[in-house]
N, C-alpha and C. Protein backbone atom coordinates (compact mmCIF):
# COMPACT_ATOMS: atom_id res chain seq x y z
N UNK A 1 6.11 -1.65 1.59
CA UNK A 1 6.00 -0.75 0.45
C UNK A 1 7.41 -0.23 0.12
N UNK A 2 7.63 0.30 -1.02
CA UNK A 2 8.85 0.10 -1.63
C UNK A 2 9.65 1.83 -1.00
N UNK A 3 10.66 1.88 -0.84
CA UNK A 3 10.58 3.41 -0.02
C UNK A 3 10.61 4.65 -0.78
N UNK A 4 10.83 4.64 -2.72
CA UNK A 4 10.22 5.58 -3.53
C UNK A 4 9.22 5.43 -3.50
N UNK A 5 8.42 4.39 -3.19
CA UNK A 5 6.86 4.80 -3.74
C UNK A 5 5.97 5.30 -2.66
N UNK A 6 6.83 4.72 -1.28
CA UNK A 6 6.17 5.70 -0.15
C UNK A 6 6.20 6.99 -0.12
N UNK A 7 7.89 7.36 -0.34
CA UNK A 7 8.35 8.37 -0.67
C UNK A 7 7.23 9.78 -1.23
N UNK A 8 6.80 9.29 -2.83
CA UNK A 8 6.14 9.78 -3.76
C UNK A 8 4.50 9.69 -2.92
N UNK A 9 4.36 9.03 -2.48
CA UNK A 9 2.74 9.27 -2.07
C UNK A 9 2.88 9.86 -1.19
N UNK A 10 3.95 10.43 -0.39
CA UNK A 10 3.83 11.52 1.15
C UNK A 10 4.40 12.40 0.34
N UNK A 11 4.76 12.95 -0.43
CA UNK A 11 5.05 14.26 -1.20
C UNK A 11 3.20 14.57 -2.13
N UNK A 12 2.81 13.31 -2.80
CA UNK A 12 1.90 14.01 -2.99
C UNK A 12 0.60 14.38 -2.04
N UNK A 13 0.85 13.40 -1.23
CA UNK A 13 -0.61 14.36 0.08
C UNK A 13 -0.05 15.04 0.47
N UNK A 14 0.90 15.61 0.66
CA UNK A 14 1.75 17.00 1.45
C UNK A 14 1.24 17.79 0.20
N UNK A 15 1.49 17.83 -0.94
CA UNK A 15 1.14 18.78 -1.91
C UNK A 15 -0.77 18.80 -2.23
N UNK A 16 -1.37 18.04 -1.83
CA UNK A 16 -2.87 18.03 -1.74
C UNK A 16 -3.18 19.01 -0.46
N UNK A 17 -2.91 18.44 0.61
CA UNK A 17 -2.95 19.21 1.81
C UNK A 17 -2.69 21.09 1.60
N UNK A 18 -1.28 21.17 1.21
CA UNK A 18 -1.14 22.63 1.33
C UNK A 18 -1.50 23.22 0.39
N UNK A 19 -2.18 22.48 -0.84
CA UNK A 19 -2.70 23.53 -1.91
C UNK A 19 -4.31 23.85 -1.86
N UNK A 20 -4.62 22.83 -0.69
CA UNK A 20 -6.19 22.97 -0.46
C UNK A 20 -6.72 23.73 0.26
N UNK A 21 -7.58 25.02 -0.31
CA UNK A 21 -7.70 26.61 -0.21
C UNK A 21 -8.56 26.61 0.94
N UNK A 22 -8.73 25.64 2.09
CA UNK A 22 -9.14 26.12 2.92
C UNK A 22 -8.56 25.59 4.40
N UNK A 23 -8.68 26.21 5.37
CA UNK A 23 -7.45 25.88 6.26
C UNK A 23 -7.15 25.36 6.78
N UNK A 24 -6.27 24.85 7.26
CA UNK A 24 -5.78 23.22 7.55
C UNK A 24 -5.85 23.18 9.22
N UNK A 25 -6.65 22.46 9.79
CA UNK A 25 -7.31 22.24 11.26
C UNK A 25 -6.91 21.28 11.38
N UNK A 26 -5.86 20.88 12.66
CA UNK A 26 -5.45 20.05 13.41
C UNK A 26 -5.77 19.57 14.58
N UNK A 27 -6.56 18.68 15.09
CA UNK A 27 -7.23 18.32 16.13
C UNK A 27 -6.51 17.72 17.45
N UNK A 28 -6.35 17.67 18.26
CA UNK A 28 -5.60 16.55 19.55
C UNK A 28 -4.01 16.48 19.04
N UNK A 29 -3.87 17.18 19.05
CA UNK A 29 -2.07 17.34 18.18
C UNK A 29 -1.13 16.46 19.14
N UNK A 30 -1.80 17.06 20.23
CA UNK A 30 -0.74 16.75 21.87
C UNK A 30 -1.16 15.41 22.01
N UNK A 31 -1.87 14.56 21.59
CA UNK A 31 -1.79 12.89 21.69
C UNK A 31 -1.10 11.72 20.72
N UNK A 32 -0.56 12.51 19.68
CA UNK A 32 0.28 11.88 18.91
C UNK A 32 1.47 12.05 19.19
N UNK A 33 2.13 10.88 19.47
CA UNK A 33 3.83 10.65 19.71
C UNK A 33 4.25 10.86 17.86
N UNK A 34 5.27 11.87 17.51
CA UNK A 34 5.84 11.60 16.40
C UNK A 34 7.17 10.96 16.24
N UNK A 35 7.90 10.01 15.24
CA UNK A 35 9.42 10.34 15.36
C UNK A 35 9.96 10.95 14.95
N UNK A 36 11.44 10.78 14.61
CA UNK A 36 11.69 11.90 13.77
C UNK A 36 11.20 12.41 12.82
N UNK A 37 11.08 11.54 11.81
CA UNK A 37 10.93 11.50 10.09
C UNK A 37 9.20 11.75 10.39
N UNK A 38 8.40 11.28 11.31
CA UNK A 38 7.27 11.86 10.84
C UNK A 38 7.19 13.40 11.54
N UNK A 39 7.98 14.23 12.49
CA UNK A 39 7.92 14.87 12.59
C UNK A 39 8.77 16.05 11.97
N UNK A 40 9.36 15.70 11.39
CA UNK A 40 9.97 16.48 9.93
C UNK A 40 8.91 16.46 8.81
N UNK A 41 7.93 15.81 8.69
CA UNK A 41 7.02 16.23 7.78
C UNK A 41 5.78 16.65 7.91
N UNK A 42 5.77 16.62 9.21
CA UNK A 42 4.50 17.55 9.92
C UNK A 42 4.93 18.56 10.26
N UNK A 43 6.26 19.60 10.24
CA UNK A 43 6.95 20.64 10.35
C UNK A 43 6.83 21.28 8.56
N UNK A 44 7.48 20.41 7.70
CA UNK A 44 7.23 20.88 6.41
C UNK A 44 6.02 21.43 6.09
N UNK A 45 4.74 20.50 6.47
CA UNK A 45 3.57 20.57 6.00
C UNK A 45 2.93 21.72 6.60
N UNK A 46 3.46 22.28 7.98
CA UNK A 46 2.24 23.45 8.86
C UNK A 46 3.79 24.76 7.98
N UNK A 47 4.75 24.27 7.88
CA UNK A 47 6.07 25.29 6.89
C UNK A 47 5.14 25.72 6.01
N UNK A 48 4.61 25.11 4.95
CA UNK A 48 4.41 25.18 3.89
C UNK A 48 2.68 25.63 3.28
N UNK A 49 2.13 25.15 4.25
CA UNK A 49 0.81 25.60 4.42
C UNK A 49 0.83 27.30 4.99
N UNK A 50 1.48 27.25 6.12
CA UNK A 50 1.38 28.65 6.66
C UNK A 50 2.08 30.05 5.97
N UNK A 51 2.55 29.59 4.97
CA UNK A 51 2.74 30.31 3.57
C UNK A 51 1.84 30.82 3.00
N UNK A 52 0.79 30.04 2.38
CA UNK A 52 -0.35 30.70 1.49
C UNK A 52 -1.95 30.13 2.52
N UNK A 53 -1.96 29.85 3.77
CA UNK A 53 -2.99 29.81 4.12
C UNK A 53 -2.81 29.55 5.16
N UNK A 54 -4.01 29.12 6.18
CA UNK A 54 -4.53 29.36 7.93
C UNK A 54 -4.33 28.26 8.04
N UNK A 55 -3.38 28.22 9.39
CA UNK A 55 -3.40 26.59 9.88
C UNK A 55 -4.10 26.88 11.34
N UNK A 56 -4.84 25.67 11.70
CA UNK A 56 -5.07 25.77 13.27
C UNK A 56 -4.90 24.67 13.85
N UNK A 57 -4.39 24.32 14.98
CA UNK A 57 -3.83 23.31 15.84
C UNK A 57 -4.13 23.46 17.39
N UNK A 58 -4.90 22.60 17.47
CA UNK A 58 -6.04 22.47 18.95
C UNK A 58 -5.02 21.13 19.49
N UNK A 59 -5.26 20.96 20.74
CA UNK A 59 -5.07 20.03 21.81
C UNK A 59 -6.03 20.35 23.66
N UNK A 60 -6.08 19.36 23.60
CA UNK A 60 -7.32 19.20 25.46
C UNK A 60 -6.08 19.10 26.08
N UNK A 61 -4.57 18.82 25.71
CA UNK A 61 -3.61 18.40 26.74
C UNK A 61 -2.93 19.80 27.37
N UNK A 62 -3.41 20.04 28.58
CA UNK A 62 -2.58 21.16 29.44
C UNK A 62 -1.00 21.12 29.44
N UNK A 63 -0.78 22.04 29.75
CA UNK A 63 0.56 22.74 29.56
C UNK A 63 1.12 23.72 30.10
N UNK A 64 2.32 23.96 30.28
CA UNK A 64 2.73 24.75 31.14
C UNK A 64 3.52 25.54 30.31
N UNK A 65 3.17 26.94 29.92
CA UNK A 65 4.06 28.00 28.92
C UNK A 65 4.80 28.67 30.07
């Protein structure tokens, strides 16, 4: 796929996602490896959501705080 037109279709589900008025639930977070670039836009997206609405982000993977 051409890399504007990928480009343009991950700007517009990023803009579907955070304008959709109810709150954005993230499931098993801790089993997805991101790389960079997808984790720069899963930073934008909980950025930008947690602006005008509720994000929640679950994981089963233990941890040590």
């Amino acid at each position: 796929m051409h890399i504007l037109v990928k480009k343009h279709v991950v700007n517009f589900l990023l803009g579907v996602l955070i304008n959709f008025k109810s709150a954005l639930t993230i499931d098993e977070i801790g089993y997805v490896k991101l790389n960079e670039s997808q984790a720069n836009l899963f930073f934008q997206l909980i950025n930008k959501k947690y602006e005008i609405g509720s994000v929640i982000i679950a994981s089963n993977l233990s941890t040590l705080w």
